[in-house]
PDB file of N, CA and C in Angstrom:
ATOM      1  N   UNK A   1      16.632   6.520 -10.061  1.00  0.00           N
ATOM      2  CA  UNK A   1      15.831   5.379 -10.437  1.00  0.00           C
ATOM      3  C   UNK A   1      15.987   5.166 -11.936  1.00  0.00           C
ATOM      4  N   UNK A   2      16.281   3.847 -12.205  1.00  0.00           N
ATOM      5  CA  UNK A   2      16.398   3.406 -13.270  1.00  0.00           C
ATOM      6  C   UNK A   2      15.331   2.840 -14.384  1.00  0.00           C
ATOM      7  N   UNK A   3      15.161   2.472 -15.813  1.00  0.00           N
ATOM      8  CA  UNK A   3      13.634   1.931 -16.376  1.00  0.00           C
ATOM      9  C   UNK A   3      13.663   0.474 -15.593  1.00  0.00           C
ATOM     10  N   UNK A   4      14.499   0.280 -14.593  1.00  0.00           N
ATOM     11  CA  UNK A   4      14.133  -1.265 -14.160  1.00  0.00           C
ATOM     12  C   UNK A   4      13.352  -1.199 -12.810  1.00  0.00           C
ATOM     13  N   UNK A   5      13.459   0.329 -12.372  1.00  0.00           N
ATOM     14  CA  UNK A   5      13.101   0.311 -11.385  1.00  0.00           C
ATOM     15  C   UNK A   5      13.549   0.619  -9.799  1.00  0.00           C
ATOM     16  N   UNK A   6      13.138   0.688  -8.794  1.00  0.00           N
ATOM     17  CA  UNK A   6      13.639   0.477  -7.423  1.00  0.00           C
ATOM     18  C   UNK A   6      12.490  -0.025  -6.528  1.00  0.00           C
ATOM     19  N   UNK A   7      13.590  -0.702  -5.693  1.00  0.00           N
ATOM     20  CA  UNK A   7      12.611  -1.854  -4.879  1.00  0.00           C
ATOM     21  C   UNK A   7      12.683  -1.329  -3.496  1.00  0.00           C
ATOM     22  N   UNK A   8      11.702  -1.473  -2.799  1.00  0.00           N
ATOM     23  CA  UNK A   8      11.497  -1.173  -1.831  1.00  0.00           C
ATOM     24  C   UNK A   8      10.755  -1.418  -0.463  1.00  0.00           C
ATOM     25  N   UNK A   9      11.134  -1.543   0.871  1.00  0.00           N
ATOM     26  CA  UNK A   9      10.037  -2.351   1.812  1.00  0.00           C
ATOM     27  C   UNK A   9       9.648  -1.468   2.783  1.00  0.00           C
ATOM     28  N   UNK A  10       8.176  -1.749   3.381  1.00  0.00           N
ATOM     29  CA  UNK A  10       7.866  -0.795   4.029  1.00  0.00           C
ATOM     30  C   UNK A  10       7.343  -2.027   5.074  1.00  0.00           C
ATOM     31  N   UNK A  11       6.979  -1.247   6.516  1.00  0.00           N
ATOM     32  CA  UNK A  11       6.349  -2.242   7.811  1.00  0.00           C
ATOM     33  C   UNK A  11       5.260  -1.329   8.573  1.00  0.00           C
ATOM     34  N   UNK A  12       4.664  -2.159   9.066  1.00  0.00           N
ATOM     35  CA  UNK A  12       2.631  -1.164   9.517  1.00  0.00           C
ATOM     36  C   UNK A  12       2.276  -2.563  10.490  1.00  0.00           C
ATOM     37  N   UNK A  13       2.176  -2.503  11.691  1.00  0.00           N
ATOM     38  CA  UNK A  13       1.539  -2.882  12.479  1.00  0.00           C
ATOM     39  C   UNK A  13       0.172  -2.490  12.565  1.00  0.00           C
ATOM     40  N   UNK A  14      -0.817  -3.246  12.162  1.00  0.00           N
ATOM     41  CA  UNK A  14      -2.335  -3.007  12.041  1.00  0.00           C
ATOM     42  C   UNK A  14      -2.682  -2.870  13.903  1.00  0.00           C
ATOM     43  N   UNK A  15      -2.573  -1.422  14.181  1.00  0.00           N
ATOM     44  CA  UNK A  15      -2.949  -1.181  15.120  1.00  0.00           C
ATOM     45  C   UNK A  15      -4.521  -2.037  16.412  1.00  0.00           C
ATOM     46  N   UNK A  16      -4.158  -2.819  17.378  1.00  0.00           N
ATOM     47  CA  UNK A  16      -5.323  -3.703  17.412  1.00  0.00           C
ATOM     48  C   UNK A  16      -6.401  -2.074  18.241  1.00  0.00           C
ATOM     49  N   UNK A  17      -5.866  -1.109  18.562  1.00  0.00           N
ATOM     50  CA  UNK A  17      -6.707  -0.170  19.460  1.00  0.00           C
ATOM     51  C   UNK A  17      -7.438   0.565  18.374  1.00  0.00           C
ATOM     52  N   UNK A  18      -7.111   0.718  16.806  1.00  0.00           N
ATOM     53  CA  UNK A  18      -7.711   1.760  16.141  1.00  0.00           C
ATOM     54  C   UNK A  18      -8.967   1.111  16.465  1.00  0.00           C
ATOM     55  N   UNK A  19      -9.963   2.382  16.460  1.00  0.00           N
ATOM     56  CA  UNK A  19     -11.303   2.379  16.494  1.00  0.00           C
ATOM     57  C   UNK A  19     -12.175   1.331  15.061  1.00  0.00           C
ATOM     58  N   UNK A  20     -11.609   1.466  13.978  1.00  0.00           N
ATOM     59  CA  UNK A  20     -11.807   1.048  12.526  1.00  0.00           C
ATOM     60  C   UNK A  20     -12.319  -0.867  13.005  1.00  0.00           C
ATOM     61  N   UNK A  21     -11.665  -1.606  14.390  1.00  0.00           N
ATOM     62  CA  UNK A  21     -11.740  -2.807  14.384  1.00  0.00           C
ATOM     63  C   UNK A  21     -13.250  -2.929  14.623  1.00  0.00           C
ATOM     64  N   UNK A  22     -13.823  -1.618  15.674  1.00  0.00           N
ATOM     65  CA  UNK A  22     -14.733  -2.353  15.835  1.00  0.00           C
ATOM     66  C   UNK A  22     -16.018  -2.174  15.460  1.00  0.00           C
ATOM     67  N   UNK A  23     -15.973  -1.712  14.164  1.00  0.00           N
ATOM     68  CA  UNK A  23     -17.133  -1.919  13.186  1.00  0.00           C
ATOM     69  C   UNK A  23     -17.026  -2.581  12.071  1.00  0.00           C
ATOM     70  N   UNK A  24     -15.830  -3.353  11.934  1.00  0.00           N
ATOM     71  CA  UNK A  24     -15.670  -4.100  10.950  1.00  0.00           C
ATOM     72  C   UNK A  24     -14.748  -5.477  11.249  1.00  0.00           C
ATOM     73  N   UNK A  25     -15.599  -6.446  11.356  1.00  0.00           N
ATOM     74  CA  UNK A  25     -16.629  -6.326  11.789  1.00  0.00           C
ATOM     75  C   UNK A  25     -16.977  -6.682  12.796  1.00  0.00           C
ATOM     76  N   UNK A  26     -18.040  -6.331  13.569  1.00  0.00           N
ATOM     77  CA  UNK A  26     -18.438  -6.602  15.362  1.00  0.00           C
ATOM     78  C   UNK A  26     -17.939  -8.583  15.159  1.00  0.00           C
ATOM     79  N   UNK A  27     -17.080  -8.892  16.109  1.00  0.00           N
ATOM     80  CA  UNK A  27     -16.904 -10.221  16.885  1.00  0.00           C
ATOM     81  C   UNK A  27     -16.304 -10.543  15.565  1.00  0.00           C
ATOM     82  N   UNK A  28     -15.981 -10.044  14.431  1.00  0.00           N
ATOM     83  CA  UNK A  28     -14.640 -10.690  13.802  1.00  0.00           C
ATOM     84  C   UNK A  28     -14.147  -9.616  13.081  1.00  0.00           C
ATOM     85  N   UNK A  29     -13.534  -9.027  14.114  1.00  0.00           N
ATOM     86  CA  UNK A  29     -13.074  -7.814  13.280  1.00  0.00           C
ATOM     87  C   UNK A  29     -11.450  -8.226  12.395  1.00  0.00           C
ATOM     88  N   UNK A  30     -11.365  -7.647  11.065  1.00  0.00           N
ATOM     89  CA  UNK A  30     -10.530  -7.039  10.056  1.00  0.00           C
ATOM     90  C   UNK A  30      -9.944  -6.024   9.445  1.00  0.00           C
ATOM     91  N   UNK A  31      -8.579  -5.563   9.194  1.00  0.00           N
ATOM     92  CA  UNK A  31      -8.538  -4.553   8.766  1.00  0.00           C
ATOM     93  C   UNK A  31      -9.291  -4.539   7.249  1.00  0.00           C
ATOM     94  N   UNK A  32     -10.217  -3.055   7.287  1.00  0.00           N
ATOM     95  CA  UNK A  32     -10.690  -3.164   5.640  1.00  0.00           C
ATOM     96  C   UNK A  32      -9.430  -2.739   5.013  1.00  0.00           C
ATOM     97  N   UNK A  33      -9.577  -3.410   3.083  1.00  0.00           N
ATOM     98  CA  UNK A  33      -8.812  -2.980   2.242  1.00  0.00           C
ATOM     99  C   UNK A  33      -8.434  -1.790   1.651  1.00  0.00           C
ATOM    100  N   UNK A  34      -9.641  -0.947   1.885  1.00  0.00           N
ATOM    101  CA  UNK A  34      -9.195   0.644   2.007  1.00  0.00           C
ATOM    102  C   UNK A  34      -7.940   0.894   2.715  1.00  0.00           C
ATOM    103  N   UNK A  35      -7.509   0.321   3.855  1.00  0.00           N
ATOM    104  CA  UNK A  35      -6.321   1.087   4.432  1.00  0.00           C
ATOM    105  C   UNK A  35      -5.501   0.356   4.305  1.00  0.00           C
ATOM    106  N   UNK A  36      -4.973  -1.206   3.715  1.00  0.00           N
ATOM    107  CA  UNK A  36      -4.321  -1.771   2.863  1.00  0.00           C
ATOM    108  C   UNK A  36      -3.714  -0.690   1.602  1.00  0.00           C
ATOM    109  N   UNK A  37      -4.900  -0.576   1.077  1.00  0.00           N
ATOM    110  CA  UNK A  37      -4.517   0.489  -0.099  1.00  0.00           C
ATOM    111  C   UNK A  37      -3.532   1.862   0.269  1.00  0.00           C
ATOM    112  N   UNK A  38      -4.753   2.324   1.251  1.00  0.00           N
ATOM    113  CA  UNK A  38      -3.398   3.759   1.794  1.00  0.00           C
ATOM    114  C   UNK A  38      -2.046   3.451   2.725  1.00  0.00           C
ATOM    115  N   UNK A  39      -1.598   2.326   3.130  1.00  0.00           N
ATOM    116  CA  UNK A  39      -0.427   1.761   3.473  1.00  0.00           C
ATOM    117  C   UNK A  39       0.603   1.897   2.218  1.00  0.00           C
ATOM    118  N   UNK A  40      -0.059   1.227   1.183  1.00  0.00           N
ATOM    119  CA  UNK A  40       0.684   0.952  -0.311  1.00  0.00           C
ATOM    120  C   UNK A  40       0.738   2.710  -0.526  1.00  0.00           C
ATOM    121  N   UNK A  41       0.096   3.531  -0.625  1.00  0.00           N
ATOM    122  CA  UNK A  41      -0.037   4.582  -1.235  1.00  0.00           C
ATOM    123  C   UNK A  41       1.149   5.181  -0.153  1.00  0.00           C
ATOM    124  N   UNK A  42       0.575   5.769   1.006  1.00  0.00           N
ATOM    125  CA  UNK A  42       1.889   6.235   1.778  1.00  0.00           C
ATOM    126  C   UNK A  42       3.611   5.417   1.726  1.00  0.00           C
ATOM    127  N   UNK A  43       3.524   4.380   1.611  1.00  0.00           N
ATOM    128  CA  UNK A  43       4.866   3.717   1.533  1.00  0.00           C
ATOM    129  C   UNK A  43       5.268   4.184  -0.125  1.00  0.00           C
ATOM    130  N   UNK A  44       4.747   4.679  -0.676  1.00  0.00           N
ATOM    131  CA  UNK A  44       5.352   5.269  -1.991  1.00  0.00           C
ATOM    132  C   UNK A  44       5.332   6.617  -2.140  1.00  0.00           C
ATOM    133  N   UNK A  45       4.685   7.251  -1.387  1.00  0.00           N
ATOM    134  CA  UNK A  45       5.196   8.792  -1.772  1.00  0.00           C
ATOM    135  C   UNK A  45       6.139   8.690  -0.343  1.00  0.00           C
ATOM    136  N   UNK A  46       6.510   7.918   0.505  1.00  0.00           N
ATOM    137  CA  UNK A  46       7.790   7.745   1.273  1.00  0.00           C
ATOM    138  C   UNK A  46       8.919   8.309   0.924  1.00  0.00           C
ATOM    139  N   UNK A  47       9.151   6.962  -0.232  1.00  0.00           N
ATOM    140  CA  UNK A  47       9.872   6.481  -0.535  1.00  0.00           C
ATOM    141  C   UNK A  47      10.488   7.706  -1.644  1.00  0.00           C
ATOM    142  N   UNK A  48       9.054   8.134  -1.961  1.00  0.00           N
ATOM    143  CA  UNK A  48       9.516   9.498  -3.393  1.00  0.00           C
ATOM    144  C   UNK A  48       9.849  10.692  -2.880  1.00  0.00           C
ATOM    145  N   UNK A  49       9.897  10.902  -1.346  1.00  0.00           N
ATOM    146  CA  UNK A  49      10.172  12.161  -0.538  1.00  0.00           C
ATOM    147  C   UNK A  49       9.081  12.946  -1.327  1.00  0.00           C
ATOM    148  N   UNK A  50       8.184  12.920  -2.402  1.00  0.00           N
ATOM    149  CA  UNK A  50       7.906  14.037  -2.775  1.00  0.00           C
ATOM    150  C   UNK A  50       6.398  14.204  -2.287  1.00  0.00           C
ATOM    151  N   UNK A  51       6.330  15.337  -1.413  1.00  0.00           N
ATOM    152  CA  UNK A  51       4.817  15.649  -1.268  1.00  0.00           C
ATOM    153  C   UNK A  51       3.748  16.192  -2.657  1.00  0.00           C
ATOM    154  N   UNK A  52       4.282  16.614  -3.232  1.00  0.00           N
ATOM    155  CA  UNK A  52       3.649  16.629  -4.401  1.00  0.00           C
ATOM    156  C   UNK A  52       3.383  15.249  -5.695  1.00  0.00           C
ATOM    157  N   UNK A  53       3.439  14.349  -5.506  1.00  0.00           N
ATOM    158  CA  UNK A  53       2.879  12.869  -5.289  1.00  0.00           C
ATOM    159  C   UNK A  53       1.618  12.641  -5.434  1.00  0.00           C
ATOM    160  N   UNK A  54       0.730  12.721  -6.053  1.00  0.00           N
ATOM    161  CA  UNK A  54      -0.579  11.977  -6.032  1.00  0.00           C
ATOM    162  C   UNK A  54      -1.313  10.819  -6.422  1.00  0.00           C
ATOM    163  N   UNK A  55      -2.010  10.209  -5.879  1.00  0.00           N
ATOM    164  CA  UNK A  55      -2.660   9.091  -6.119  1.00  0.00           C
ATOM    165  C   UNK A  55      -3.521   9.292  -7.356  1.00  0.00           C
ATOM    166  N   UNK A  56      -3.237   8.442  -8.594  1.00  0.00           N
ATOM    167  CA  UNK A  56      -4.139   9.054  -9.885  1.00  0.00           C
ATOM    168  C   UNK A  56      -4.830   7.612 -10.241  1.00  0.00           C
ATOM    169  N   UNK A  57      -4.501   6.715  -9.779  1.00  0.00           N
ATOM    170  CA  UNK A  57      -5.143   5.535 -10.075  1.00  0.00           C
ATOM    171  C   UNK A  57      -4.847   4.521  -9.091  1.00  0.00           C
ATOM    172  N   UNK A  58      -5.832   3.517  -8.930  1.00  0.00           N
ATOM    173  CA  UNK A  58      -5.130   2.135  -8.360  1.00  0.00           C
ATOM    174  C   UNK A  58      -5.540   1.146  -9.633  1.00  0.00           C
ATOM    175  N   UNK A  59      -4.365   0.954  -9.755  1.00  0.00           N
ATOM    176  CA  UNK A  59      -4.692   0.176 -11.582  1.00  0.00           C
ATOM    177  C   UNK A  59      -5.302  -1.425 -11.217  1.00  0.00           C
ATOM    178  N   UNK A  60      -4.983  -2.183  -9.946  1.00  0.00           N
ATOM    179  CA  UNK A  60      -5.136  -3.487  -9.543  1.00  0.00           C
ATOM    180  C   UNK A  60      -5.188  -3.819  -8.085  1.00  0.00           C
ATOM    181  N   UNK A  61      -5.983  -4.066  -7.448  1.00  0.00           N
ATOM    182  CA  UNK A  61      -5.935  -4.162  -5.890  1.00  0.00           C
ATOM    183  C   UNK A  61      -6.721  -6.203  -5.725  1.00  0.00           C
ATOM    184  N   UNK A  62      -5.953  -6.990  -5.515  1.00  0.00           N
ATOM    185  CA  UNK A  62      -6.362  -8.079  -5.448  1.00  0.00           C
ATOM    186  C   UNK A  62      -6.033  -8.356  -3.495  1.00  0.00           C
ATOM    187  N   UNK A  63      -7.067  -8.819  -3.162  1.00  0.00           N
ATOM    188  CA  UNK A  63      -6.389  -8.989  -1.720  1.00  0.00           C
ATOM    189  C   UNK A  63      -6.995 -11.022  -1.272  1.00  0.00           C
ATOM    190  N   UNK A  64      -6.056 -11.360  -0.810  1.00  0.00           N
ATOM    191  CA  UNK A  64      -6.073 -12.530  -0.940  1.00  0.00           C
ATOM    192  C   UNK A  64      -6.348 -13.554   0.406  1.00  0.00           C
ATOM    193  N   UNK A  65      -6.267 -12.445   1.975  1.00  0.00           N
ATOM    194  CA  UNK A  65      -6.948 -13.121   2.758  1.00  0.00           C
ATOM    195  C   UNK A  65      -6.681 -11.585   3.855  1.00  0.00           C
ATOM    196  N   UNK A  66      -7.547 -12.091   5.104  1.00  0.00           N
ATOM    197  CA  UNK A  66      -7.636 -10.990   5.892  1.00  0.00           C
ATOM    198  C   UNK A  66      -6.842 -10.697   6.696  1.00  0.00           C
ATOM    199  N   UNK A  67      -6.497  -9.332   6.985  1.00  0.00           N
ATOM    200  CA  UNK A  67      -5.501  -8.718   7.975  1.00  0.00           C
ATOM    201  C   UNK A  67      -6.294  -8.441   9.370  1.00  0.00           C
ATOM    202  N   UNK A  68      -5.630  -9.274  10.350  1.00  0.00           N
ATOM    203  CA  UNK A  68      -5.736  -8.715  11.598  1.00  0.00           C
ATOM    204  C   UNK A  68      -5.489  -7.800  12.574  1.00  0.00           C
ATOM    205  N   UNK A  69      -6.596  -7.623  13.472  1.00  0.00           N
ATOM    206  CA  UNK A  69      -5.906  -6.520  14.587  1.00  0.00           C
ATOM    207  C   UNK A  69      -4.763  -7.137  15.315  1.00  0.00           C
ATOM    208  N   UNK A  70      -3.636  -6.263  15.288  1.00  0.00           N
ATOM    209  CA  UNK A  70      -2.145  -6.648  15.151  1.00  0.00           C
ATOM    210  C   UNK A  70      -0.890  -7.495  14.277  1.00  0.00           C
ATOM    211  N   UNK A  71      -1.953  -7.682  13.694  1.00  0.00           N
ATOM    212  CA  UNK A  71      -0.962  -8.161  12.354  1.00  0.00           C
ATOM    213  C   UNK A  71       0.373  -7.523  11.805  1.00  0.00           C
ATOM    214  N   UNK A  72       0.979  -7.687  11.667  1.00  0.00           N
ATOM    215  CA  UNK A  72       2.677  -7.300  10.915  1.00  0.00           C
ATOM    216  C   UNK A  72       2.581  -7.412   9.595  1.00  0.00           C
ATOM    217  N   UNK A  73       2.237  -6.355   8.575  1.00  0.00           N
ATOM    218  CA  UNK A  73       2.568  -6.082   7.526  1.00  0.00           C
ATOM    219  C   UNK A  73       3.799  -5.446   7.106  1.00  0.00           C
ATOM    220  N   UNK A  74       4.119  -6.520   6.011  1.00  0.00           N
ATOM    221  CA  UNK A  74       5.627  -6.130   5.161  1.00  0.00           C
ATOM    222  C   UNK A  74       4.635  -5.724   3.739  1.00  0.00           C
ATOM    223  N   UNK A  75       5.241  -4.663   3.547  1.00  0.00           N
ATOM    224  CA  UNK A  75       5.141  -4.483   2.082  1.00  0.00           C
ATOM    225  C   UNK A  75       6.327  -4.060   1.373  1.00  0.00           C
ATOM    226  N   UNK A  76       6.167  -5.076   0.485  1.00  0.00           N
ATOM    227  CA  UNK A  76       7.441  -4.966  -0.683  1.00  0.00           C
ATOM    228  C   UNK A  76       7.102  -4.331  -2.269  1.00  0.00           C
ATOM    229  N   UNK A  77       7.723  -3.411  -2.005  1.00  0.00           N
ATOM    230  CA  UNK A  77       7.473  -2.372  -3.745  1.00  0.00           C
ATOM    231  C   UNK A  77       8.797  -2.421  -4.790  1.00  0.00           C
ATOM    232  N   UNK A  78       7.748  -2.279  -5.911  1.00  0.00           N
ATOM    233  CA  UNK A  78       8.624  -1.958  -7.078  1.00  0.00           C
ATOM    234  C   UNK A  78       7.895  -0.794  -8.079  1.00  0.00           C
ATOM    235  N   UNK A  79       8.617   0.076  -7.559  1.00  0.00           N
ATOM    236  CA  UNK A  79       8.137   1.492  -7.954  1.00  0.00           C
ATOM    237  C   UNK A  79       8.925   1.690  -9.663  1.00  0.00           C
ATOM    238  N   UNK A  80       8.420   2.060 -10.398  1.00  0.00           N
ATOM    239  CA  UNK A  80       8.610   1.949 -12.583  1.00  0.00           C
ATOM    240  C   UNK A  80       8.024   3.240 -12.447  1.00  0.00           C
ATOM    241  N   UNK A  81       8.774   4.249 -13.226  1.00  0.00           N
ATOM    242  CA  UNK A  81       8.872   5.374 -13.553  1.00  0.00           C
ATOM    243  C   UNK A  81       7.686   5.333 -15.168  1.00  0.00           C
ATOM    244  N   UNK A  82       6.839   6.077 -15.221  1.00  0.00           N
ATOM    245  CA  UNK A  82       6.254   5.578 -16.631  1.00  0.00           C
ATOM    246  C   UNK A  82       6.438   7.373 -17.393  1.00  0.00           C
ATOM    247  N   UNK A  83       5.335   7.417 -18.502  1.00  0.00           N
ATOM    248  CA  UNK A  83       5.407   8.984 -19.100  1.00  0.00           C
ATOM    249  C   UNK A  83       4.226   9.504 -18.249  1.00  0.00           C
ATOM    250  N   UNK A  84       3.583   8.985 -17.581  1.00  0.00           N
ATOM    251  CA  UNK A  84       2.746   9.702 -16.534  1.00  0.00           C
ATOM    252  C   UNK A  84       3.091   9.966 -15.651  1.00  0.00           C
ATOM    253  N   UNK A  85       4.235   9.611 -14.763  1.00  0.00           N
ATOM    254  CA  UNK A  85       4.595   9.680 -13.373  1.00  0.00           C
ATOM    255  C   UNK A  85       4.734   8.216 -13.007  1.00  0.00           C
ATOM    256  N   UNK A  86       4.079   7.477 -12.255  1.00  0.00           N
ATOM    257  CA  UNK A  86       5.047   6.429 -11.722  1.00  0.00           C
ATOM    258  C   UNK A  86       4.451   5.571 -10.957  1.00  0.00           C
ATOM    259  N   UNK A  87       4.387   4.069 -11.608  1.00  0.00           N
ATOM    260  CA  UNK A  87       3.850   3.273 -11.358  1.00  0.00           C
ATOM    261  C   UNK A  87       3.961   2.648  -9.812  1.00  0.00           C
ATOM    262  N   UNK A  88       3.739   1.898  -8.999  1.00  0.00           N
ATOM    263  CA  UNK A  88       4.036   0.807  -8.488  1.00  0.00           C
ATOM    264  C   UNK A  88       3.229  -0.175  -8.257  1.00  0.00           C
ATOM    265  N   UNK A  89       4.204  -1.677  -8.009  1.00  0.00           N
ATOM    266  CA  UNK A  89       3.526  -2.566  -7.845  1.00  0.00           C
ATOM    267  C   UNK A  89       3.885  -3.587  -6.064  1.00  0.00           C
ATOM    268  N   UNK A  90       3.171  -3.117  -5.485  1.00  0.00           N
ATOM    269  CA  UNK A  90       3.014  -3.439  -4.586  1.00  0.00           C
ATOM    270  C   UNK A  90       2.285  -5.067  -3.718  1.00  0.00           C
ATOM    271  N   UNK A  91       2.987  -5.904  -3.022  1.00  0.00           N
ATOM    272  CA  UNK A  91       3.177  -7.258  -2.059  1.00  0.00           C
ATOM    273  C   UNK A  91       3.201  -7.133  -0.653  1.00  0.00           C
ATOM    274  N   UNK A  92       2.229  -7.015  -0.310  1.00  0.00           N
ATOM    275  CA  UNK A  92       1.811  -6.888   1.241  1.00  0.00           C
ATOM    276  C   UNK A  92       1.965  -8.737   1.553  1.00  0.00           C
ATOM    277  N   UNK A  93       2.605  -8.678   2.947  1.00  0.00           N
ATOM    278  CA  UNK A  93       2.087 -10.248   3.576  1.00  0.00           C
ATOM    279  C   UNK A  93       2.081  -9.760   5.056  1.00  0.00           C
ATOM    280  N   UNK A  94       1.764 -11.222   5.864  1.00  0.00           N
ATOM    281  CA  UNK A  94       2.039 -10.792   6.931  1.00  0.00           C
ATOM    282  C   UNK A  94       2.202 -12.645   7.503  1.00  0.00           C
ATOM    283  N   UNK A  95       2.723 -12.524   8.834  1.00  0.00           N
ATOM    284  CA  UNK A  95       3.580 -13.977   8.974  1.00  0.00           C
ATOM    285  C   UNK A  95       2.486 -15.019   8.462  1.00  0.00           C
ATOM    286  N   UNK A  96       1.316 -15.378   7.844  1.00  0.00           N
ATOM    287  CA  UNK A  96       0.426 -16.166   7.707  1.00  0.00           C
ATOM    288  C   UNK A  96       0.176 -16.121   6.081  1.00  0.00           C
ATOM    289  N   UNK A  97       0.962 -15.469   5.276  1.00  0.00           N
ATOM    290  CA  UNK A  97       1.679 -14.837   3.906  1.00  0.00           C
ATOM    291  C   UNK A  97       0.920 -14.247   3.450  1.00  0.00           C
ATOM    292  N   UNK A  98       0.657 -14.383   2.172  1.00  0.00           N
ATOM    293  CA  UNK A  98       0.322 -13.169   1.326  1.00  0.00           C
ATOM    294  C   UNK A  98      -0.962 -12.148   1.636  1.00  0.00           C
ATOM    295  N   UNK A  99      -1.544 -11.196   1.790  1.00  0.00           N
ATOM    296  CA  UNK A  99      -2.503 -10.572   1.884  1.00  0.00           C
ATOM    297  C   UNK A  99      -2.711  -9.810   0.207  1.00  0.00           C
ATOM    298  N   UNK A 100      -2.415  -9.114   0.414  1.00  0.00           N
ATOM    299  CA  UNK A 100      -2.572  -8.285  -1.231  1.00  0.00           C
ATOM    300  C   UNK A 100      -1.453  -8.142  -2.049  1.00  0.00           C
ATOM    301  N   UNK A 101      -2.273  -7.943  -2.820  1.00  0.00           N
ATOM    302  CA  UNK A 101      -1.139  -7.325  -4.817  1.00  0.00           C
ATOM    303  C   UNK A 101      -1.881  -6.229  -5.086  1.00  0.00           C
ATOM    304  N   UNK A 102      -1.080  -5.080  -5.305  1.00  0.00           N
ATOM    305  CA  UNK A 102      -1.354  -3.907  -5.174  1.00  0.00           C
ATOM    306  C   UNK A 102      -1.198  -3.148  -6.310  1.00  0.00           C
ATOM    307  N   UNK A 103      -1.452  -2.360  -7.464  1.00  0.00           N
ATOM    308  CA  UNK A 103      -0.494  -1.858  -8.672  1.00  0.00           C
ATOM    309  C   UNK A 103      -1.649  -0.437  -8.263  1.00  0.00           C
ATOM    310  N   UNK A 104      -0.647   1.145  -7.748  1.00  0.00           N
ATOM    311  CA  UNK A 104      -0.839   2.097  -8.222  1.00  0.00           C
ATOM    312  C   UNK A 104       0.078   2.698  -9.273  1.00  0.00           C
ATOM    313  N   UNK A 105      -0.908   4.025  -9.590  1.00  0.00           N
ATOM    314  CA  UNK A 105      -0.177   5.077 -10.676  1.00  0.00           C
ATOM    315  C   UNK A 105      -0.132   6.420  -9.971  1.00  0.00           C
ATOM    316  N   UNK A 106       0.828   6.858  -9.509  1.00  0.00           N
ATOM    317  CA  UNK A 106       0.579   8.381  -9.199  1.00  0.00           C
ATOM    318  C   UNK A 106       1.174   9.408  -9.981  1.00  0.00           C
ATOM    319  N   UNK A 107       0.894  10.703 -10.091  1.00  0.00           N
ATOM    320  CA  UNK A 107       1.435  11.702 -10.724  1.00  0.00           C
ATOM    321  C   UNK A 107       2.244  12.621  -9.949  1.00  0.00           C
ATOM    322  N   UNK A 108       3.566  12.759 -10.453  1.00  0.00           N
ATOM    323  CA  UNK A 108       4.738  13.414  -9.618  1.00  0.00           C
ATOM    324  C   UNK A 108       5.106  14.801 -10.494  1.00  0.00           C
ATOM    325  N   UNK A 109       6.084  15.228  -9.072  1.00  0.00           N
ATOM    326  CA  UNK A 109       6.351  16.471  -9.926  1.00  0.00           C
ATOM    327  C   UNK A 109       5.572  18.065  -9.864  1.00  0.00           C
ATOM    328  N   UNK A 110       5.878  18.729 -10.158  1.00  0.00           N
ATOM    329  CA  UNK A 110       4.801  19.918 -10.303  1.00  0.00           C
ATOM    330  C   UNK A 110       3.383  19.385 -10.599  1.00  0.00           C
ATOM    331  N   UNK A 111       2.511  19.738  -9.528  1.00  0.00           N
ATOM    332  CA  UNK A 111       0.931  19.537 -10.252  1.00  0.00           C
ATOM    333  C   UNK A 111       0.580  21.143 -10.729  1.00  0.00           C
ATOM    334  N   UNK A 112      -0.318  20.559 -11.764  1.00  0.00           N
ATOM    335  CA  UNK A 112      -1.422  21.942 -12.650  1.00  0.00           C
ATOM    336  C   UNK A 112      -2.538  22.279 -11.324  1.00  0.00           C
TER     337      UNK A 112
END
């Protein structure tokens, strides 16, 4: 990986059977943005093979309309190497477009 970066796509069918639909919420259920977030988070320590990978921040989580039970999420990353470990900025859609903008920071490498 270069200071420009590497790009990257990941895919998540918002399961319509997980249990999560049907308390959120009863008769219009949504996926919550919590697991938006850990989609983005797992599709980057993927991508980093490295289990030693941690989530140290979510620097920006904007989400811009709701994900359904069964929905087709694409997420498209651009993972930036910083002096902390390693940014990304993350573009979820799904065929009805954009859902979220995503920017974590995790810390790689040997942890203390």
């Amino acid at each position: 990986m270069d200071e420009s970066g590497l790009t990257a796509r990941a895919e998540v069918i918002a399961d319509p059977n997980d249990p999560v639909f049907t308390g959120h919420y009863p008769g219009f259920p949504v996926l919550p943005g919590a697991f938006v977030l850990e989609f983005a988070d797992q599709a980057v320590r993927r991508w980093l093979g490295d289990e030693q990978a941690r989530l140290v921040a979510v620097e920006r989580a904007r989400f811009l309309q709701p994900v359904y039970p069964g929905d087709h999420l694409q997420l498209d990353l651009v993972l930036t190497p910083s002096e902390d470990g390693l940014r990304s900025t993350t573009s979820v859609s799904t065929s009805a477009g954009p859902v979220a903008e995503i920017r974590l920071r995790h810390a790689t490498g040997v942890l203390a």
